[in-house]
C-alpha atoms as a PDB file:
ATOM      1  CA  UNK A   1      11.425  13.265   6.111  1.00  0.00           C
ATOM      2  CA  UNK A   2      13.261  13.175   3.020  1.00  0.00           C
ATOM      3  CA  UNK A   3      17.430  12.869   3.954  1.00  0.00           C
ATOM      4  CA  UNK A   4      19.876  15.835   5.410  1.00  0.00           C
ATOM      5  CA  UNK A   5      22.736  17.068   3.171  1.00  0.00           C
ATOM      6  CA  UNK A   6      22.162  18.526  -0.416  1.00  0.00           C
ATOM      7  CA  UNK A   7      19.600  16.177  -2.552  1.00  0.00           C
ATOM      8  CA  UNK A   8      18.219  16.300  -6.171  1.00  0.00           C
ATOM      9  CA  UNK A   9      15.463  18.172  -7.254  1.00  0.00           C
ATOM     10  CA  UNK A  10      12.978  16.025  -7.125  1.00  0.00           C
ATOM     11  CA  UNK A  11      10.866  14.605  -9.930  1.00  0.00           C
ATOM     12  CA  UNK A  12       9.047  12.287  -9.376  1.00  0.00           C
ATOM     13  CA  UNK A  13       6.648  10.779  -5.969  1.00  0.00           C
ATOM     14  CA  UNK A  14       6.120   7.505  -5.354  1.00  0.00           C
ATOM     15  CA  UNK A  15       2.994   6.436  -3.299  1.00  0.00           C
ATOM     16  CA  UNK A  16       2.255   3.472  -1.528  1.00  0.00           C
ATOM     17  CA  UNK A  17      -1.708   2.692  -1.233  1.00  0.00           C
ATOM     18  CA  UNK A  18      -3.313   0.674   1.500  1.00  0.00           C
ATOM     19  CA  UNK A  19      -2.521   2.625   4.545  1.00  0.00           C
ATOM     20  CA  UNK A  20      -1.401   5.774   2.917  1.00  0.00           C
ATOM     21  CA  UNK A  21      -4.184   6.711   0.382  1.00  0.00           C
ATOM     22  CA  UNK A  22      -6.817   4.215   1.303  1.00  0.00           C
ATOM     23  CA  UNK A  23      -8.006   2.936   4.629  1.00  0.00           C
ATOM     24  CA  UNK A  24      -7.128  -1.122   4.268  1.00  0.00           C
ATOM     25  CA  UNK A  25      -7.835  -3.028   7.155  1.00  0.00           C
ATOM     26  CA  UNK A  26      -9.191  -6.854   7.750  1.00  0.00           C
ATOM     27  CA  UNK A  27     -10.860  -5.540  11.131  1.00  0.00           C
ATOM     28  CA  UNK A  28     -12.945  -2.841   9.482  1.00  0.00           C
ATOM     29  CA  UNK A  29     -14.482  -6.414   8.153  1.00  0.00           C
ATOM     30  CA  UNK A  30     -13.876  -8.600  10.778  1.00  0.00           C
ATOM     31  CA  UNK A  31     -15.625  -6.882  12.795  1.00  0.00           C
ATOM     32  CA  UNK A  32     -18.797  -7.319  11.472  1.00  0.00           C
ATOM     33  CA  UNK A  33     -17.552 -11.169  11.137  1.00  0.00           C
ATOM     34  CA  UNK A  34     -17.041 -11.641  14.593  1.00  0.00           C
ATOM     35  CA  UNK A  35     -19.962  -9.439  15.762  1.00  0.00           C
ATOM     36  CA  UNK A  36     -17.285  -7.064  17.516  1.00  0.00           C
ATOM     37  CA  UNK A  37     -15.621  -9.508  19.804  1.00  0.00           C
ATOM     38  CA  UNK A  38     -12.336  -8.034  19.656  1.00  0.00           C
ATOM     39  CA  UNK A  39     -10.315 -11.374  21.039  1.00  0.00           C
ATOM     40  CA  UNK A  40     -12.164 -13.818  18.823  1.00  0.00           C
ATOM     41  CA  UNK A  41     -11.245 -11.655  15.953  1.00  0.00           C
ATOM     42  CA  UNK A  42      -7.833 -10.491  17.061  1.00  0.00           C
ATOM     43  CA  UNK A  43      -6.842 -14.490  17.583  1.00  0.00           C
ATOM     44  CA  UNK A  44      -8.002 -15.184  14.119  1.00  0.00           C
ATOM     45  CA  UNK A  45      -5.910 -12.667  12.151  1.00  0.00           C
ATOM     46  CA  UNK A  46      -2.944 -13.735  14.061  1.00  0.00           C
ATOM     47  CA  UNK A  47      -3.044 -17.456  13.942  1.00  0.00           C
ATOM     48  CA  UNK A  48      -5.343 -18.118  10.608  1.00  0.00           C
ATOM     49  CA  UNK A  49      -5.838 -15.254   7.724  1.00  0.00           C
ATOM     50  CA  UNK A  50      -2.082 -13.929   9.085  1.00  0.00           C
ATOM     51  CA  UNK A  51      -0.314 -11.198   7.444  1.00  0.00           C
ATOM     52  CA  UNK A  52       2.512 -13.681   6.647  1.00  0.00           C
ATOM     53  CA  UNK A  53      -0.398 -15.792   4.810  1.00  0.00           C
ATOM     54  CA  UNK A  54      -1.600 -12.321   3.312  1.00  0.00           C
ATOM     55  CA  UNK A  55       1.316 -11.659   1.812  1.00  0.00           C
ATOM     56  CA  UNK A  56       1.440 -14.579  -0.269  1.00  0.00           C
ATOM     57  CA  UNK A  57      -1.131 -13.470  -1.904  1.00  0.00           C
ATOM     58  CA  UNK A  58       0.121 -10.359  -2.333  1.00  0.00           C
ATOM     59  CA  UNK A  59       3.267 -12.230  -4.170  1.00  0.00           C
ATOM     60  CA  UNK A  60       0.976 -13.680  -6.387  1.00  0.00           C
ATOM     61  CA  UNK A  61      -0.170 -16.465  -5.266  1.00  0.00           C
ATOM     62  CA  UNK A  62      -3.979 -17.318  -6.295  1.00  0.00           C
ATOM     63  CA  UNK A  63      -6.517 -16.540  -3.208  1.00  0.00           C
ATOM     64  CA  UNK A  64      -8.127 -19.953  -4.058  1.00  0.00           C
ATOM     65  CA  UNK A  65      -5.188 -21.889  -3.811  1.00  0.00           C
ATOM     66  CA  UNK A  66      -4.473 -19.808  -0.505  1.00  0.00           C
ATOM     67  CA  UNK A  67      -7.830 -19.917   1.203  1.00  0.00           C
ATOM     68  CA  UNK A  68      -7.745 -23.775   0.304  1.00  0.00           C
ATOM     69  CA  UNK A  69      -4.940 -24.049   2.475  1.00  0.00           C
ATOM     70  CA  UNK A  70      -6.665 -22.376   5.187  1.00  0.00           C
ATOM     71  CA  UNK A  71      -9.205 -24.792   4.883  1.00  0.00           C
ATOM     72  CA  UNK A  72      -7.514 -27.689   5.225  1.00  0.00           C
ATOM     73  CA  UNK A  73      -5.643 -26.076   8.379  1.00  0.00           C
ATOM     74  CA  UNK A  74      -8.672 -24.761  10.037  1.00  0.00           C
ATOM     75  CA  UNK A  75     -12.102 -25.945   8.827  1.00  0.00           C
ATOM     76  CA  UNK A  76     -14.187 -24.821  12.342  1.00  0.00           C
ATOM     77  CA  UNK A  77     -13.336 -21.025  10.653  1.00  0.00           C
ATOM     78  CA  UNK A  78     -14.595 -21.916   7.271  1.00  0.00           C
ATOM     79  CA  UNK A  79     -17.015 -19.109   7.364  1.00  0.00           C
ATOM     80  CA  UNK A  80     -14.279 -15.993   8.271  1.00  0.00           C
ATOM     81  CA  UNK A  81     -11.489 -17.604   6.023  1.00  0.00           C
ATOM     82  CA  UNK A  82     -13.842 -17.429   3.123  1.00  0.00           C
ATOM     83  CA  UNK A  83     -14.983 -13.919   3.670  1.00  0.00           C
ATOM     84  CA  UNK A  84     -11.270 -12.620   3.826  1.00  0.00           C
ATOM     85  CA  UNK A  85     -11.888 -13.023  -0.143  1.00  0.00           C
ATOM     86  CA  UNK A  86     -15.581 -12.866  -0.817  1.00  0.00           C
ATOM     87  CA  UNK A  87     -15.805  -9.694   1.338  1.00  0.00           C
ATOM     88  CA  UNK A  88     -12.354  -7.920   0.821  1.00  0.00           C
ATOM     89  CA  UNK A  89     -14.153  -5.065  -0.327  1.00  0.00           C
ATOM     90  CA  UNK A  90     -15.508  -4.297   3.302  1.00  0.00           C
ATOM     91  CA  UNK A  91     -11.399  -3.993   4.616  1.00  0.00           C
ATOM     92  CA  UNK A  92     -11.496  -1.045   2.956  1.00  0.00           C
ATOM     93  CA  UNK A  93     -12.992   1.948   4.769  1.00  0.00           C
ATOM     94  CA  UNK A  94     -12.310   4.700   2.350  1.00  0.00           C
ATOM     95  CA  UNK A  95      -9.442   7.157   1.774  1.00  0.00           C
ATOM     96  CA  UNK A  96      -7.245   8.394   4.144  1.00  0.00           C
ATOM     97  CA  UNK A  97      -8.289  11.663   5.528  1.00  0.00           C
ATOM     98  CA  UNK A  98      -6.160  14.570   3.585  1.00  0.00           C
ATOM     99  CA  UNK A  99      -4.094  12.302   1.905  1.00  0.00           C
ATOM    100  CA  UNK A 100      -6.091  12.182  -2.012  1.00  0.00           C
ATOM    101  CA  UNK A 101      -6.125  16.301  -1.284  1.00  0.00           C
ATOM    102  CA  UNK A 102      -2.626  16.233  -1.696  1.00  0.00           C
ATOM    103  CA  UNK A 103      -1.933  14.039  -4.247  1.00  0.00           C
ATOM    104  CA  UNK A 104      -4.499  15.819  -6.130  1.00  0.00           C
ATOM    105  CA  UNK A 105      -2.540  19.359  -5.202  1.00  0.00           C
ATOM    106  CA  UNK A 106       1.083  17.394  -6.155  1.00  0.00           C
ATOM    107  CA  UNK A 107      -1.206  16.315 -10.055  1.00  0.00           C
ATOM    108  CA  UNK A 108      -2.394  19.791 -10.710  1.00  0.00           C
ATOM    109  CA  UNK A 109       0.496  21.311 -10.053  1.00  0.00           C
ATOM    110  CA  UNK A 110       2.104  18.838 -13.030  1.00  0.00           C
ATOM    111  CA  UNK A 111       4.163  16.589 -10.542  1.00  0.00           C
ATOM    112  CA  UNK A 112       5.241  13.374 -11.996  1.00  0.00           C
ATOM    113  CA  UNK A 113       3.588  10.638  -9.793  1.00  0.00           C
ATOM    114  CA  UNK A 114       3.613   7.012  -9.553  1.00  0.00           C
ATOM    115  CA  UNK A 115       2.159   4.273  -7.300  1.00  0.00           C
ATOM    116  CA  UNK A 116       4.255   1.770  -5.760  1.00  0.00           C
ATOM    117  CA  UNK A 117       2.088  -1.069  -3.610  1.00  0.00           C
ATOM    118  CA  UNK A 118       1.759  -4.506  -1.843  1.00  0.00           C
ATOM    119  CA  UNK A 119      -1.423  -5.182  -3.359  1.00  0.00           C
ATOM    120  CA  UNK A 120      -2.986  -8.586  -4.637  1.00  0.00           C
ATOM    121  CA  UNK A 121      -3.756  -8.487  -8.417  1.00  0.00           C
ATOM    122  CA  UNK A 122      -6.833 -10.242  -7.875  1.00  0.00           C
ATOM    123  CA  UNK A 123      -8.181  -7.312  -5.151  1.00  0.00           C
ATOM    124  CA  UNK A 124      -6.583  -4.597  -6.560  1.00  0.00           C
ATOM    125  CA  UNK A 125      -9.702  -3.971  -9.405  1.00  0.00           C
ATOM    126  CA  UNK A 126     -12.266  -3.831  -6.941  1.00  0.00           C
ATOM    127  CA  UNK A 127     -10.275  -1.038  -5.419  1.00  0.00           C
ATOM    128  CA  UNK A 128      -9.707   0.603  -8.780  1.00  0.00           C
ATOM    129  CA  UNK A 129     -13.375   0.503  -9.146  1.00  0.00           C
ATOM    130  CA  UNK A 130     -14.281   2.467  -5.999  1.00  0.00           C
ATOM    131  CA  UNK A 131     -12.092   4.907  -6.162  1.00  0.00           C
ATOM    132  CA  UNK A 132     -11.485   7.096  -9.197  1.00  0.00           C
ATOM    133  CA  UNK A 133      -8.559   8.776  -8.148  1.00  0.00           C
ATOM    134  CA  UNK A 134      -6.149   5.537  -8.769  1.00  0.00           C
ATOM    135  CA  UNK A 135      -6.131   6.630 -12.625  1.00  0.00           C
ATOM    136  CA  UNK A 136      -4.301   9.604 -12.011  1.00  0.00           C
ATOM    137  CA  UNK A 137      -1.308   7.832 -11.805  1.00  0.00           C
ATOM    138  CA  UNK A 138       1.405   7.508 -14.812  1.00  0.00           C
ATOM    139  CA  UNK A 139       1.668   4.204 -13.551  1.00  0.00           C
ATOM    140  CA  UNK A 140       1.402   1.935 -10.765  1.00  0.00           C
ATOM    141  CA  UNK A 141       3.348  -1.028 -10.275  1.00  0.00           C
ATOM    142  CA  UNK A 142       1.524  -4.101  -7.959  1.00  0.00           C
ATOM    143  CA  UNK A 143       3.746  -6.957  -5.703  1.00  0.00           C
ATOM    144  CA  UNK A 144       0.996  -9.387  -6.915  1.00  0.00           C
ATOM    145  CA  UNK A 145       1.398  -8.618 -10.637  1.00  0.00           C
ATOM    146  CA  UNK A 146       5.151  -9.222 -10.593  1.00  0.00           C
ATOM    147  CA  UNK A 147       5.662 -11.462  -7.679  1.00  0.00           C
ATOM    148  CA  UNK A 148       7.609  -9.185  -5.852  1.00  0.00           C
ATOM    149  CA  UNK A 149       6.744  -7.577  -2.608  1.00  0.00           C
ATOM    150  CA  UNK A 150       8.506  -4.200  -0.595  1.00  0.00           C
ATOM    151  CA  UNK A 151      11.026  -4.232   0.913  1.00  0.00           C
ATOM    152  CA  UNK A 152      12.827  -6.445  -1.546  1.00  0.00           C
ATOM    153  CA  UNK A 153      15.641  -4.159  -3.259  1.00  0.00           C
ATOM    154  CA  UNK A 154      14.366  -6.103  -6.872  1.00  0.00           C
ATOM    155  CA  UNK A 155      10.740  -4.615  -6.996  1.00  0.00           C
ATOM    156  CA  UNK A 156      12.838  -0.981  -6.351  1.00  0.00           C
ATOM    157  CA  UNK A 157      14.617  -1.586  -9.341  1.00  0.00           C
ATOM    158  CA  UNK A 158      11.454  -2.774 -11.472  1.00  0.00           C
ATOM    159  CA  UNK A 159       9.832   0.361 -10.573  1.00  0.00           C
ATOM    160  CA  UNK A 160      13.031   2.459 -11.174  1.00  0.00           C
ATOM    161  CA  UNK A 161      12.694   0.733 -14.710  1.00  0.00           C
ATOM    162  CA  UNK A 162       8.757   0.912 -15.219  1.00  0.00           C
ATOM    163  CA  UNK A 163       8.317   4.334 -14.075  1.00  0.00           C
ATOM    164  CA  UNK A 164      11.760   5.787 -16.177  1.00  0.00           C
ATOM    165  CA  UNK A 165      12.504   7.734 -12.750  1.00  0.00           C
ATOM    166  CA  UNK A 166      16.031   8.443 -11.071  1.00  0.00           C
ATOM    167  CA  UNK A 167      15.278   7.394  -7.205  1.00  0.00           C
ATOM    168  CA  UNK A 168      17.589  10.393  -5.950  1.00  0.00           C
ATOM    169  CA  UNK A 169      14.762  12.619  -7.527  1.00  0.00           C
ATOM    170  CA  UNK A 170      12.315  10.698  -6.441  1.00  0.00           C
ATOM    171  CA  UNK A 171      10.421  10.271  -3.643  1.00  0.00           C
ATOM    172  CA  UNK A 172       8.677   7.510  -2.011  1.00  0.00           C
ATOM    173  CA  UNK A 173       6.066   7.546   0.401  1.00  0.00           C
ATOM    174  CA  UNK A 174       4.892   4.476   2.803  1.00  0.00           C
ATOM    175  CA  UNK A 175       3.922   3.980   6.342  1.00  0.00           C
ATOM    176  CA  UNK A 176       5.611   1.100   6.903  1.00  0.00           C
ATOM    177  CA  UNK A 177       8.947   1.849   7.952  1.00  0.00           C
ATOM    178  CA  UNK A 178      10.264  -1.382   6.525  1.00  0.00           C
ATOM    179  CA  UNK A 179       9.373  -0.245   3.396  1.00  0.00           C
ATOM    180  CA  UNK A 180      10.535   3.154   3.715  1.00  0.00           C
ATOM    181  CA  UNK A 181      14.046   2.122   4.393  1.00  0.00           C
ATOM    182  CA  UNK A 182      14.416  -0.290   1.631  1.00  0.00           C
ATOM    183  CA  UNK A 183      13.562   2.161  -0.502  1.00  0.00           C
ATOM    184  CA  UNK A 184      16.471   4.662   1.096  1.00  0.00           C
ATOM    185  CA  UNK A 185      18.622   1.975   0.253  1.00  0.00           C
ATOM    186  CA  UNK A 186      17.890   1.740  -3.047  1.00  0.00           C
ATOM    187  CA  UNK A 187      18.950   5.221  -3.141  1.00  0.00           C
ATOM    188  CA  UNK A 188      15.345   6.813  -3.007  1.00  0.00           C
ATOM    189  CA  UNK A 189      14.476  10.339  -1.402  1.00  0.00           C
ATOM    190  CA  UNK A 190      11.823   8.610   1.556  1.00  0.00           C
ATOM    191  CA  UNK A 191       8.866   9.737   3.953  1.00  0.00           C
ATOM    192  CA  UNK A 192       7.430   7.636   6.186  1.00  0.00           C
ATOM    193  CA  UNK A 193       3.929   8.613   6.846  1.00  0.00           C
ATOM    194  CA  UNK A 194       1.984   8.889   9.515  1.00  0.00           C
ATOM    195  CA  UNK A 195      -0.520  11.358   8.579  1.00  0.00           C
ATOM    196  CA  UNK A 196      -1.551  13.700   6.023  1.00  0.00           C
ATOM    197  CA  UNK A 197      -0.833  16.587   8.226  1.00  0.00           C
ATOM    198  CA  UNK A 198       2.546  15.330   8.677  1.00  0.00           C
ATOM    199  CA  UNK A 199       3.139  14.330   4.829  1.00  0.00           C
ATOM    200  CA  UNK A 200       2.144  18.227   4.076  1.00  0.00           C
ATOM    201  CA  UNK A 201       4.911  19.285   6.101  1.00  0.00           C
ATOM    202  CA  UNK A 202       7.447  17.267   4.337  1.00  0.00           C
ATOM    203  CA  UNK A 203       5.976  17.733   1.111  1.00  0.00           C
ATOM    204  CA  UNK A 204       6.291  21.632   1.472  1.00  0.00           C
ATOM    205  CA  UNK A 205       9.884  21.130   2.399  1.00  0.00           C
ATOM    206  CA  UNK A 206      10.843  19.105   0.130  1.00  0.00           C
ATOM    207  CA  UNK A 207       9.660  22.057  -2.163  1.00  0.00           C
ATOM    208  CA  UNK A 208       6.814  20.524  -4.029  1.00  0.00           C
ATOM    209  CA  UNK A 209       4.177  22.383  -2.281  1.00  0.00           C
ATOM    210  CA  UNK A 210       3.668  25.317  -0.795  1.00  0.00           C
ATOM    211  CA  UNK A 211       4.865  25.720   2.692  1.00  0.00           C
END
């Protein structure tokens, strides 16, 4: 919920993506790769194609040069480790229910808003392609475009700077709570979501829809 006390008007919203507008997941792929043996696939994302491994690519870092890596490390998973690139389109399982209804309501009724995510320049087109409703943003900033990644204070400021926004008339929007609170530190009005439902209500009293 956005802070207690007496706040600005707000402006501006920030969005994250995967996980708040669109459904990202490696299991909605995985399994189909391991032919739904939860373990098998649970052991793999934790000790192979881990999020720590994830998010170098996020950073930056080239998925060949990463996957290459992974190679090297673990050649009897060859076949899954390549698929976390040739198949990335499968992790993603659609929008999140109720959550592009309200970013469409917070657009038509002329809010300023802005897209803030942890995203892999390489993926993030395929994405753009599926799903129209990325271009209504004035601008979206990705980690992998800038190497940068949330919660590091610096890609707050760069999007502070991109976007031309004041963060205490902003707000910023991300279910990871990690990212929420970095983003209260760097003086930003926050909600961490957990559902659309949920985001309505804070939305409403935050006084940029209706209640």
């Amino acid at each position: 919920m956005p802070g207690s006390g007496a706040p600005d008007r707000l402006q501006a919203v920030v969005f994250d993506l995967g996980g708040v507008l669109i459904d990202w997941n490696p299991r909605h792929l995985f399994r189909k790769v391991f032919d739904g043996d939860e373990p098998a696939m649970e052991h793999f994302l934790a000790t192979v194609c881990t999020p720590a491994w994830n998010d170098q690519q996020d950073r930056g870092r080239p998925f060949e040069v990463g996957i290459a890596l992974l190679l090297a490390e673990h050649p009897g998973f060859a076949e899954p480790i390549r698929a976390f690139r040739s198949r990335w389109i499968e992790m993603l399982a659609g929008p999140v229910p109720g959550s592009v209804e309200l970013l469409s309501e917070l657009r038509e009724r002329g809010t300023a808003i802005f897209a803030l995510s942890n995203w892999s320049a390489e993926t993030y087109p395929e994405a753009r392609d599926h799903y129209p409703f990325l271009s209504w943003f004035q601008q979206i900033l990705l980690s992998g475009e800038v190497g940068l990644a949330k919660p590091d204070p610096a890609i707050f400021e760069l999007a502070r700077e991109r976007f031309g926004i004041r963060p205490a008339a902003s707000l910023f929007i991300d279910d990871s709570l990690a990212n929420v609170e970095g983003a209260r530190a760097a003086g930003f009005q926050t909600t961490h979501f957990r559902d659309a439902r949920s985001l309505r209500r804070d939305l409403a009293a935050a006084g940029l829809l209706p209640g």
